[in-house]
C-alpha atoms as a PDB file:
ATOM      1  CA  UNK A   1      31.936   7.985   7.702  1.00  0.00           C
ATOM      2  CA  UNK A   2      30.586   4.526   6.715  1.00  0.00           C
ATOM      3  CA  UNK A   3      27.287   3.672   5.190  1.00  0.00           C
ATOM      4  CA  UNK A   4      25.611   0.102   5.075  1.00  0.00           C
ATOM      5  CA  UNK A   5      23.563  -0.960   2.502  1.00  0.00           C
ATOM      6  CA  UNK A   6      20.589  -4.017   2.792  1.00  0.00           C
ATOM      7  CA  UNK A   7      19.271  -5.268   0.267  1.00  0.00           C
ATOM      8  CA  UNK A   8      19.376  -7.698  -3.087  1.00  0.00           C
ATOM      9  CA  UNK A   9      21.195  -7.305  -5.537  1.00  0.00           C
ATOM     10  CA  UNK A  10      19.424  -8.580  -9.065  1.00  0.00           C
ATOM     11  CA  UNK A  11      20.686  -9.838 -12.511  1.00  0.00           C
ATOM     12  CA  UNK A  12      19.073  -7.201 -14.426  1.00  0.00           C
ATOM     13  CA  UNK A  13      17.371  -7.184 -17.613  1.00  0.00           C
ATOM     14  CA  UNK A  14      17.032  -3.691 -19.236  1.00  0.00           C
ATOM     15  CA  UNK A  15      14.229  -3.183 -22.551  1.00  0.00           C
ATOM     16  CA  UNK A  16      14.290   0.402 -24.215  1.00  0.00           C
ATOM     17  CA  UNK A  17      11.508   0.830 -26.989  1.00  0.00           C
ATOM     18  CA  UNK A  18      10.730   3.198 -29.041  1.00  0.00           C
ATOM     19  CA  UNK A  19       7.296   3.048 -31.717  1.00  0.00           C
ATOM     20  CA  UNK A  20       6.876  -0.710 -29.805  1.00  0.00           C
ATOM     21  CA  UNK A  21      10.095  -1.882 -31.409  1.00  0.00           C
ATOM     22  CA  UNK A  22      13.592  -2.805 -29.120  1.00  0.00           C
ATOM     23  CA  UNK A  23      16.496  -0.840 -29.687  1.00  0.00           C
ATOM     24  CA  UNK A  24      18.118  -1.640 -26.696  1.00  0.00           C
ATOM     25  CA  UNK A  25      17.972  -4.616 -24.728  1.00  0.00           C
ATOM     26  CA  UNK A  26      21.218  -4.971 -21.909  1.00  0.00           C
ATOM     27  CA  UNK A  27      21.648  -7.957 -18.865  1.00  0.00           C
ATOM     28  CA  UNK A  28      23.393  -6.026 -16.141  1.00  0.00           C
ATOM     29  CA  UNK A  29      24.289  -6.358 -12.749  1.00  0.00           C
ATOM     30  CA  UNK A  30      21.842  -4.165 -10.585  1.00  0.00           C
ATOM     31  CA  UNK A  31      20.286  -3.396  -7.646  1.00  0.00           C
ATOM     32  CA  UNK A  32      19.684  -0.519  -5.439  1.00  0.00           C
ATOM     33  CA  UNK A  33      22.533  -1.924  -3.292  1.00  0.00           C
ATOM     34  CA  UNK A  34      24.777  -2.337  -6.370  1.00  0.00           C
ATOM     35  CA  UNK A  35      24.086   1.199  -7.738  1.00  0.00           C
ATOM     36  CA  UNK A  36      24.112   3.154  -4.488  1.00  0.00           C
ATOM     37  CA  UNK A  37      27.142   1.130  -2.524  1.00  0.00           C
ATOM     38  CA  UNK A  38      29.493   1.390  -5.014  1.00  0.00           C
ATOM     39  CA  UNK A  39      28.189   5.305  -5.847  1.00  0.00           C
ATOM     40  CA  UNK A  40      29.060   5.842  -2.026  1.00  0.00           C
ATOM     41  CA  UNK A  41      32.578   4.094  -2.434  1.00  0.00           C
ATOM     42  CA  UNK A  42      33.490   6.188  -5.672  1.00  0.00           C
ATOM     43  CA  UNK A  43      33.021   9.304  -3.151  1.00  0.00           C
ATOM     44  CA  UNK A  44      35.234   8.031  -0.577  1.00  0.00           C
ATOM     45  CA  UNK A  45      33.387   6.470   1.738  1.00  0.00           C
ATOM     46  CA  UNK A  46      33.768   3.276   3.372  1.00  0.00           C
ATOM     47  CA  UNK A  47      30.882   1.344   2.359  1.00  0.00           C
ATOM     48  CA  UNK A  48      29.510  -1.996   3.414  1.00  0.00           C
ATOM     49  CA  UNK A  49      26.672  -4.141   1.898  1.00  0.00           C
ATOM     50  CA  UNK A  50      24.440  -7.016   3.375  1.00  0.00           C
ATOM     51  CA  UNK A  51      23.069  -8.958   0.283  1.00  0.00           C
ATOM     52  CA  UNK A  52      21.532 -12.431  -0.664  1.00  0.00           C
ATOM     53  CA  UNK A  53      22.528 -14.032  -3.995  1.00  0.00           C
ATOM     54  CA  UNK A  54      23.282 -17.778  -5.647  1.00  0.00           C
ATOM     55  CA  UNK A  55      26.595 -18.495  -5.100  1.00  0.00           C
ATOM     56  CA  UNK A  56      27.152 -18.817  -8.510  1.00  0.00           C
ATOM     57  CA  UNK A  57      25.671 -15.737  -9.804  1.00  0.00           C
ATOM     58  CA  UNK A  58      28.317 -13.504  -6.879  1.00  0.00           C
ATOM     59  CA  UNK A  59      30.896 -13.477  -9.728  1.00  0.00           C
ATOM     60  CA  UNK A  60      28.756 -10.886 -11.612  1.00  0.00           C
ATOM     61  CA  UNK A  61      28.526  -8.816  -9.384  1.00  0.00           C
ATOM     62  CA  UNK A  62      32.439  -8.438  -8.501  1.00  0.00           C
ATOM     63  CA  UNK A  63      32.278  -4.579  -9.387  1.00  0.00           C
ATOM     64  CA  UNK A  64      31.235  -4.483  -5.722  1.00  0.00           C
ATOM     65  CA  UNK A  65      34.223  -5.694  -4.157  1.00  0.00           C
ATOM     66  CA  UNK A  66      36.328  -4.308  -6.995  1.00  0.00           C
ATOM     67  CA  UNK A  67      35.267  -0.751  -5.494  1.00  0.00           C
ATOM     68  CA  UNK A  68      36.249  -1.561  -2.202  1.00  0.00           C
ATOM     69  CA  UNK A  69      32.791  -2.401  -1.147  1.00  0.00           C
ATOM     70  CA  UNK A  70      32.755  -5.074   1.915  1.00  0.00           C
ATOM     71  CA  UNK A  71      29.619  -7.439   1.100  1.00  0.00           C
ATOM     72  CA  UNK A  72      28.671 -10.245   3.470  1.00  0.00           C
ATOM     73  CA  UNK A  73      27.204 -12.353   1.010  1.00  0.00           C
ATOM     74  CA  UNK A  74      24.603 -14.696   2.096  1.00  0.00           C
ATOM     75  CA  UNK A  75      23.873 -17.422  -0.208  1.00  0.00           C
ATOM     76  CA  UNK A  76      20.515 -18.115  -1.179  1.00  0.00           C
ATOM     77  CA  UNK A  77      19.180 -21.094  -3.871  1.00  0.00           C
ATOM     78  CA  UNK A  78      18.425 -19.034  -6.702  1.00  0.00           C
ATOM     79  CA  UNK A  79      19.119 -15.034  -7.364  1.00  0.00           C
ATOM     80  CA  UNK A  80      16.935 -12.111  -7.694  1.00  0.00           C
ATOM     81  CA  UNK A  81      16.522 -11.406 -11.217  1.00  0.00           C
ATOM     82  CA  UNK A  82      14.000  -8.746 -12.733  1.00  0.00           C
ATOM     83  CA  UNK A  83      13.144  -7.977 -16.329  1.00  0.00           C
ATOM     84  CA  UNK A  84      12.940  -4.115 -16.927  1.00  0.00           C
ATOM     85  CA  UNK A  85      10.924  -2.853 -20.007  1.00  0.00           C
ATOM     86  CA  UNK A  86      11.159   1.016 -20.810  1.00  0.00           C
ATOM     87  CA  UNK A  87       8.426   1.109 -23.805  1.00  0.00           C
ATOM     88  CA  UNK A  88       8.590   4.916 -24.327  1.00  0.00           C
ATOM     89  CA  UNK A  89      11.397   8.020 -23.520  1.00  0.00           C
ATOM     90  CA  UNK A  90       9.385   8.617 -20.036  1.00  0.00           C
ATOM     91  CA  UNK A  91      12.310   7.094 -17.782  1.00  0.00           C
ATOM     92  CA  UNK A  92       9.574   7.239 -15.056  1.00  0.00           C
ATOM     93  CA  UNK A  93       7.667   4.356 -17.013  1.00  0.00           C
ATOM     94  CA  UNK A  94       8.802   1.584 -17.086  1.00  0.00           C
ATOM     95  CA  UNK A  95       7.333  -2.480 -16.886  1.00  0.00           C
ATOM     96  CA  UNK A  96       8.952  -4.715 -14.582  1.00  0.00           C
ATOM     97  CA  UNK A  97       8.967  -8.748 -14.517  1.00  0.00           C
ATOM     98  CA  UNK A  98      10.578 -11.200 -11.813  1.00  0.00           C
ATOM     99  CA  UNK A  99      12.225 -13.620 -13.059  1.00  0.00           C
ATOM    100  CA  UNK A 100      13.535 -15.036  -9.998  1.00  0.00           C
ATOM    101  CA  UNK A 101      14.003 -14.136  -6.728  1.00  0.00           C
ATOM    102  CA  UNK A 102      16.063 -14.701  -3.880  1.00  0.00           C
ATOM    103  CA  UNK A 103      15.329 -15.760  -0.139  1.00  0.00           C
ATOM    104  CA  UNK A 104      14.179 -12.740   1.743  1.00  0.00           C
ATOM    105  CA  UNK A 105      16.458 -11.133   4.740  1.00  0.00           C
ATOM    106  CA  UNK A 106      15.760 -12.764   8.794  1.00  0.00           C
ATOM    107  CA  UNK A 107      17.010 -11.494  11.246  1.00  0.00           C
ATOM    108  CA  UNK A 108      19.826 -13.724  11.594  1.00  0.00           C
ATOM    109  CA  UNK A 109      21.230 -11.606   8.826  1.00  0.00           C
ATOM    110  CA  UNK A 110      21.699  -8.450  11.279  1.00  0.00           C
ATOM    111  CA  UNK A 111      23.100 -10.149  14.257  1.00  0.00           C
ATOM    112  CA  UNK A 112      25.976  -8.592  14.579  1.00  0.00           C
ATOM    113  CA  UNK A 113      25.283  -5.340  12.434  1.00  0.00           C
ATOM    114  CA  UNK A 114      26.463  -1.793  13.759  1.00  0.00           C
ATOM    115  CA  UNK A 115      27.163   1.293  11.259  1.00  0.00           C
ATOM    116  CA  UNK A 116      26.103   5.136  11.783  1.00  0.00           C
ATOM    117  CA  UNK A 117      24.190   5.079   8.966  1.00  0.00           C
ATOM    118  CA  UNK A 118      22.310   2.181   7.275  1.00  0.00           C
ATOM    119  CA  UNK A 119      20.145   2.608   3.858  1.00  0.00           C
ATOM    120  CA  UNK A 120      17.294  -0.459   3.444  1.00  0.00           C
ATOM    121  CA  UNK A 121      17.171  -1.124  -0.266  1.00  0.00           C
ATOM    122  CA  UNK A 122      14.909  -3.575  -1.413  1.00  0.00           C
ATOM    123  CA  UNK A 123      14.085  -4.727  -4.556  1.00  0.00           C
ATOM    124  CA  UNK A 124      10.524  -5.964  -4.073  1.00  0.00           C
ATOM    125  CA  UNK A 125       8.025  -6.005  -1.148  1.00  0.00           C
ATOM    126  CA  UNK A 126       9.100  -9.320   1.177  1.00  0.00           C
ATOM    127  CA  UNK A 127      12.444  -9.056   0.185  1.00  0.00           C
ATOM    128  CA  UNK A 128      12.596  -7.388   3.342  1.00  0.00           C
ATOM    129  CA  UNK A 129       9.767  -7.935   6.339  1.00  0.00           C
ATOM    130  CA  UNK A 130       8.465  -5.071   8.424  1.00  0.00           C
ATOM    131  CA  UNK A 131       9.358  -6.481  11.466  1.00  0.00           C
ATOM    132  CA  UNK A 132      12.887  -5.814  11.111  1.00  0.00           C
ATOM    133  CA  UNK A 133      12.903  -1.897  10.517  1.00  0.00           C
ATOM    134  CA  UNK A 134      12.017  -1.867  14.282  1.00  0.00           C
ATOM    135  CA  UNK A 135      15.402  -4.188  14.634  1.00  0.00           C
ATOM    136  CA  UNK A 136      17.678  -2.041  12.138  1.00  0.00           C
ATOM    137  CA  UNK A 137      16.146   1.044  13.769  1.00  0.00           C
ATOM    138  CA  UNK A 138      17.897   0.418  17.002  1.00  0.00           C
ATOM    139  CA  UNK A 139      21.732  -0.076  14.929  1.00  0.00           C
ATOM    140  CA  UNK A 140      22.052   2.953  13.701  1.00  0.00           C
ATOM    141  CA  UNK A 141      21.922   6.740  14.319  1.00  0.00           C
ATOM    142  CA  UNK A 142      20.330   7.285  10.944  1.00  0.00           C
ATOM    143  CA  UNK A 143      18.305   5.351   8.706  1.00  0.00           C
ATOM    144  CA  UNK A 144      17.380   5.502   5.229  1.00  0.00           C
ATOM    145  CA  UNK A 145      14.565   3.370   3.703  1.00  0.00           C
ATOM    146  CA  UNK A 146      13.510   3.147  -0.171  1.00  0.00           C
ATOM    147  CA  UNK A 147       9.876   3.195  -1.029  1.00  0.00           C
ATOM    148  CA  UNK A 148      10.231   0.519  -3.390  1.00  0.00           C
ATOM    149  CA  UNK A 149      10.706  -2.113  -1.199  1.00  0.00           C
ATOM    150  CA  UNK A 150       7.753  -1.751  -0.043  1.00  0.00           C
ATOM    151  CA  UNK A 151       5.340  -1.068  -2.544  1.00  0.00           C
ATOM    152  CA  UNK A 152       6.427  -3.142  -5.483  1.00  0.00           C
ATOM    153  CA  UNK A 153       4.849  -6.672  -5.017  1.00  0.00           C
ATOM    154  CA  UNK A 154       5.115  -9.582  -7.448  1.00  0.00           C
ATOM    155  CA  UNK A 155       2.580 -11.554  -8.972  1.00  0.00           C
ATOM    156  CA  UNK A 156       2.252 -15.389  -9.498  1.00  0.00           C
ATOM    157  CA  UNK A 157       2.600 -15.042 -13.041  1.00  0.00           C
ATOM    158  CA  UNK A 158       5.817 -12.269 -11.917  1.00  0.00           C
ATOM    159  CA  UNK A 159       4.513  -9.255 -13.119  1.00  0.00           C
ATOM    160  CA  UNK A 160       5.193  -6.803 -11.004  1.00  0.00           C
ATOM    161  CA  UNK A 161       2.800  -4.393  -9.695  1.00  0.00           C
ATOM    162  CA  UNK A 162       2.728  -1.275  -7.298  1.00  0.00           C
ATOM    163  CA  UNK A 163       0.251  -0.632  -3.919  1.00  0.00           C
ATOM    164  CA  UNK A 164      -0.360   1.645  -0.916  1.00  0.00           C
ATOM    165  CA  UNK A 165       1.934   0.370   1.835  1.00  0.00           C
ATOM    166  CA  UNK A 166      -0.624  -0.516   4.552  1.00  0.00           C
ATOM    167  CA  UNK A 167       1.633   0.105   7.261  1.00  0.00           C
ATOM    168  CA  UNK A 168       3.387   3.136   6.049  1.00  0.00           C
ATOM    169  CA  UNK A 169       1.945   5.087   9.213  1.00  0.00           C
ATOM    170  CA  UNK A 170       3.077   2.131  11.576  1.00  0.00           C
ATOM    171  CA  UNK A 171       6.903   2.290   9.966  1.00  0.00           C
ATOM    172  CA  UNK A 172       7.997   5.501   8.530  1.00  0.00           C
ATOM    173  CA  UNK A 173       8.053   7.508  11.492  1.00  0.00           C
ATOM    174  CA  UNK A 174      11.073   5.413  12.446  1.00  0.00           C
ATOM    175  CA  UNK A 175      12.762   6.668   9.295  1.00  0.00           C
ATOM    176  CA  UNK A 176      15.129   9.426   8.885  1.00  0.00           C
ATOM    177  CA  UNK A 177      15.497   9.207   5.322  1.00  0.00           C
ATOM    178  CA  UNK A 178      12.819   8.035   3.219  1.00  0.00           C
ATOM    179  CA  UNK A 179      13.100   8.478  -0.890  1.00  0.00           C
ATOM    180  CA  UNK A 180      10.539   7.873  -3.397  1.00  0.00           C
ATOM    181  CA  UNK A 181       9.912   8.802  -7.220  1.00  0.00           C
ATOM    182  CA  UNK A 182       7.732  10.624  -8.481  1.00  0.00           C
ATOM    183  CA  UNK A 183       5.055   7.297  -8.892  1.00  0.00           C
ATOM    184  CA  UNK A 184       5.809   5.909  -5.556  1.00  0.00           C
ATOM    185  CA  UNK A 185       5.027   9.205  -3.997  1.00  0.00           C
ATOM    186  CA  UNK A 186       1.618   9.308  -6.211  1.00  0.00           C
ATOM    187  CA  UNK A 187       0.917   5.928  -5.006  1.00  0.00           C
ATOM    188  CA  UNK A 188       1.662   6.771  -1.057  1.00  0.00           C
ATOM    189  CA  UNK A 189      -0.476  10.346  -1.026  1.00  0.00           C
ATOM    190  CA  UNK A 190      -2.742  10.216  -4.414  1.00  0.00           C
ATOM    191  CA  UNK A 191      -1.088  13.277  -4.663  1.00  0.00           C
ATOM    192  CA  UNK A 192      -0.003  14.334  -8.367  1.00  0.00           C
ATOM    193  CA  UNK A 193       1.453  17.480  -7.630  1.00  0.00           C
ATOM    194  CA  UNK A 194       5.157  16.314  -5.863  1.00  0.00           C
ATOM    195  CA  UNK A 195       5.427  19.511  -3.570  1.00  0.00           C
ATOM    196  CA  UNK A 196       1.968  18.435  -1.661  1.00  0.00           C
ATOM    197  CA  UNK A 197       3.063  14.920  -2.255  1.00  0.00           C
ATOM    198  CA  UNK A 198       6.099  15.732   0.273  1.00  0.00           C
ATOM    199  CA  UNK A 199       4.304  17.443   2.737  1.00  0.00           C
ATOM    200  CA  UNK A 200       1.830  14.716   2.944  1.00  0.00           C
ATOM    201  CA  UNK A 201       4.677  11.867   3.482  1.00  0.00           C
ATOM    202  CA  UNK A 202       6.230  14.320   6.228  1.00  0.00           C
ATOM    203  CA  UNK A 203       3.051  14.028   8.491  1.00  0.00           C
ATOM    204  CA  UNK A 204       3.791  10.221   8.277  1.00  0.00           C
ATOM    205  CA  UNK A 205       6.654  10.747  10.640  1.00  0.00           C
ATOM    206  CA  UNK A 206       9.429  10.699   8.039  1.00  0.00           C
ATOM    207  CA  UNK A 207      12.220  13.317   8.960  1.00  0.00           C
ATOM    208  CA  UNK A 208      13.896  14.013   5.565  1.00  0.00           C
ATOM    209  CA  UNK A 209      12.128  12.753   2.130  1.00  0.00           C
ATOM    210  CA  UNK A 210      14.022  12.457  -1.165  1.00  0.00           C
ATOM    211  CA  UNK A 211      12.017  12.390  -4.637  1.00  0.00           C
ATOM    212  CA  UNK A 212      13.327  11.848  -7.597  1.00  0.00           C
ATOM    213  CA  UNK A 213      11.589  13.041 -11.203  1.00  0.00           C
ATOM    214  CA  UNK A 214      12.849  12.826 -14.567  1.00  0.00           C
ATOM    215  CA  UNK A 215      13.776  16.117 -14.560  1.00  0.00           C
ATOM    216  CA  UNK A 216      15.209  16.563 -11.165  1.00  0.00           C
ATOM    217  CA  UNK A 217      15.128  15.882  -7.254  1.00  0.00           C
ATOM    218  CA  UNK A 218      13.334  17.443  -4.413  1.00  0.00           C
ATOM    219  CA  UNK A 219      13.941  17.333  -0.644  1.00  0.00           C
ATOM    220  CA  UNK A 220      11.844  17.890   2.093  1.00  0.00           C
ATOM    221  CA  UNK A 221      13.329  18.839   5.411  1.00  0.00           C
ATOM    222  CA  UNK A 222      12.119  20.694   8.484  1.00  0.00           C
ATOM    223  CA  UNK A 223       9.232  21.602   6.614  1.00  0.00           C
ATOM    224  CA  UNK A 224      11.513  23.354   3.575  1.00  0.00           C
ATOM    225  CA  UNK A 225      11.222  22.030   0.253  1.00  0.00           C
ATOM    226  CA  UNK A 226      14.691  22.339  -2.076  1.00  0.00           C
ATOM    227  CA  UNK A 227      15.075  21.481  -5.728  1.00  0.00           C
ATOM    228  CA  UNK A 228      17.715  19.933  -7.959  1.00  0.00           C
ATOM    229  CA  UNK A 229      18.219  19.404 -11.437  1.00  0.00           C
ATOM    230  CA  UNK A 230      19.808  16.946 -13.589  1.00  0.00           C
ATOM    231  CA  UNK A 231      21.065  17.629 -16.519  1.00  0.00           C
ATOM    232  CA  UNK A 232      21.190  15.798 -20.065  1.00  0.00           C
ATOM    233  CA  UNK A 233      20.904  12.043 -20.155  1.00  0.00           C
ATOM    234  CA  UNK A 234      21.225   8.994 -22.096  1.00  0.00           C
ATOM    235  CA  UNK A 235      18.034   6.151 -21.572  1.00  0.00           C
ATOM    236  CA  UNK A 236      20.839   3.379 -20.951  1.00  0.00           C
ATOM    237  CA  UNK A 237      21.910   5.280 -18.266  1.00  0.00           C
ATOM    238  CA  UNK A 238      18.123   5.640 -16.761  1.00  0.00           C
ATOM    239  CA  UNK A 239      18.782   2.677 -14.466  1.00  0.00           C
ATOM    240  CA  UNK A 240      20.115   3.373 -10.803  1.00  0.00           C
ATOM    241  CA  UNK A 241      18.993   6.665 -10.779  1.00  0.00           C
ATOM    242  CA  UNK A 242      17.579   6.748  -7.887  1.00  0.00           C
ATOM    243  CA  UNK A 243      19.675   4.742  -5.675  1.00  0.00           C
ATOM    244  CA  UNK A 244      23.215   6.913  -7.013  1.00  0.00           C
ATOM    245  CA  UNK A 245      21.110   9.616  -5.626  1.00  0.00           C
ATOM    246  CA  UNK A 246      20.182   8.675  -2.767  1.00  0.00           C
ATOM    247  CA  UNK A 247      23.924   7.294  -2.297  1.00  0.00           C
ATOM    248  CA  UNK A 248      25.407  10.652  -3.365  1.00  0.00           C
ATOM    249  CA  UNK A 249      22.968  12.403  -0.913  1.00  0.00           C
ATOM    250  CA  UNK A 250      23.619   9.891   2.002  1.00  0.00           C
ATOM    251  CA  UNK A 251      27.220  11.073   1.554  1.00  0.00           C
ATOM    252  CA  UNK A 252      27.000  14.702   1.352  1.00  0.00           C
ATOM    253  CA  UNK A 253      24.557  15.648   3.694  1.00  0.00           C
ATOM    254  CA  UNK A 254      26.892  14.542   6.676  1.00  0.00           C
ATOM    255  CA  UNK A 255      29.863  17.883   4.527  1.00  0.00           C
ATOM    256  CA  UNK A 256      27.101  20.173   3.447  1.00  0.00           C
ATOM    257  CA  UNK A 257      24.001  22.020   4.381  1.00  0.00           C
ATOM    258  CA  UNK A 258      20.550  20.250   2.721  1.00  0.00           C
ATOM    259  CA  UNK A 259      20.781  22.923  -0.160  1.00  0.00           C
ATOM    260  CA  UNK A 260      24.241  21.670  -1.655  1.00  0.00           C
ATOM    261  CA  UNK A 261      24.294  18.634  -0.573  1.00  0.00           C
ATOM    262  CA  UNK A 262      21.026  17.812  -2.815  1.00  0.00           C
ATOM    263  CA  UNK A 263      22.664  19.986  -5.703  1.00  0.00           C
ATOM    264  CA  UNK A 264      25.969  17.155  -5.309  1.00  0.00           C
ATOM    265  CA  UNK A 265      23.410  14.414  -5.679  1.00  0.00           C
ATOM    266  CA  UNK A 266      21.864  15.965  -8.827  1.00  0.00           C
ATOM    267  CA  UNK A 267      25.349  16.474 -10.141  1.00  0.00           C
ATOM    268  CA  UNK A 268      26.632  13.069  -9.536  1.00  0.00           C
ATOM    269  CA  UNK A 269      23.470  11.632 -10.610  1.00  0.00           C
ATOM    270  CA  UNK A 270      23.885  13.218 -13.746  1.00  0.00           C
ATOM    271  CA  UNK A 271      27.119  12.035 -14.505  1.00  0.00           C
ATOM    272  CA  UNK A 272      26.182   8.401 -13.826  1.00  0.00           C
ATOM    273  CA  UNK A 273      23.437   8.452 -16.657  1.00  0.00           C
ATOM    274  CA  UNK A 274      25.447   9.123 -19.279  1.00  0.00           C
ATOM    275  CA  UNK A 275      26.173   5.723 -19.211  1.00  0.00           C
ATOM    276  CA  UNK A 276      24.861   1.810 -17.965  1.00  0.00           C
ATOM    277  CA  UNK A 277      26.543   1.071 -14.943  1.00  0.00           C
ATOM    278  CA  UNK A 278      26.935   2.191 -11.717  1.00  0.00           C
ATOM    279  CA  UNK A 279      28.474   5.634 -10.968  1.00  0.00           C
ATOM    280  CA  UNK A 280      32.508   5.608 -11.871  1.00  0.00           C
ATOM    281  CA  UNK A 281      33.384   9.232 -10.826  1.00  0.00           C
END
């Protein structure tokens, strides 16, 4: 099976407070590309990735093509780069800044794209225009979208804040796959509880929804909910949560029934937060 992966990949900034003071403060590689591509290629799958970056920031992220990820690498002026601040043990919370970013995707960038299963992964809403879901739509047999992309827009100043996506009714029922946290599905439904929140995504048009909590995972499919848990975790490790479990889901949903296949993702996601980094079996 092979997956393909759009989207920036960012030179990460990571801020963990506790009582407003810093006790941990990493600059990582990241992105939900990074994270989930080379999650996917840790489980055996061949894995490609379509990314934008300064040609000479691509050295740092060489874990990609260390992991036997093919990247087309399109070069772009200046990278994305995002400040993350995590001022209290909620992993949920957290305070982003953009430092930089880099040039969004055209449609040049897909011209000669093909795979059975592409996952859209951006980092902030631009990054990747509307108008080209339509395009991807029509490469693939299934496709996966992130939430984020689309709801996370950057100020002048760079703050980073999150909105409705306006169009969500226009786009998502050309999604298979469509995975949120628990915020982003808050934000989409003003829906606290995250069992209604699903439901109300579904009549959108999306086929199979993933959300991600800090306790856990839940899937909605052919109007059945199922729920995963992670287990213990380290902070550090809080970062590419989300897009190692989307990767690990992506991966075992074409072996297993929904059930297990979510229970693998919990299980792998797990394991990668024990640590910074992306997922290294």
């Amino acid at each position: 099976m092979s997956i393909t992966f759009i989207g920036h990949v960012s030179k990460d900034i990571n801020i963990v407070m506790e009582n407003s003071k810093i006790i941990n403060k990493t600059k990582i590689p990241g992105g939900g590309v990074f994270f989930g591509s080379i999650a996917a290629a840790t489980l055996n799958d061949e894995v490609n990735v379509i990314t934008k970056v300064s040609e000479k920031d691509k050295q740092l992220f060489s874990d990609l093509e260390k992991n036997q990820v093919k990247v087309k690498w399109i070069y772009s002026k200046k990278s994305t780069s995002i400040e993350n601040i995590y001022p209290s043990g909620d992993p949920d919370h957290r305070v982003s800044r953009m430092l930089s970013k880099a040039d969004s995707f055209t449609i040049k960038d897909f011209e000669n794209l093909n795979n059975k299963i592409i996952h859209i992964s951006p980092l902030w809403h631009g990054e990747f225009s509307e108008d080209l879901i339509p395009v991807i739509r029509k490469k693939t047999e299934v496709l996966g979208l992130d939430a984020q992309g689309f709801l996370r827009n950057v100020n002048e100043d760079g703050k980073m804040n999150y909105s409705d996506w306006s169009l969500k009714n226009k786009y998502l029922p050309l999604v298979d796959i469509f995975k949120v946290d628990i915020k982003e599905a808050y934000i989409l439904t003003k829906e606290k509880d995250p069992k209604r929140a699903l439901n109300m995504i579904k009549d959108y048009g999306v086929k199979e929804i993933i959300l991600t909590h800090n306790k856990g995972i839940f899937l909605m499919v052919n109007n059945s909910i199922y729920e995963a848990f992670f287990g213990n975790y380290k902070m550090e490790g809080r970062t590419g949560r989300g897009d190692t479990c989307v990767a690990a889901y992506l991966v075992a949903r074409e072996k297993m029934n929904y059930n297990n296949a979510l229970k693998f993702a919990a299980e792998i996601t797990t394991k990668k937060m024990q640590y910074k980094g992306p997922y290294r079996g």
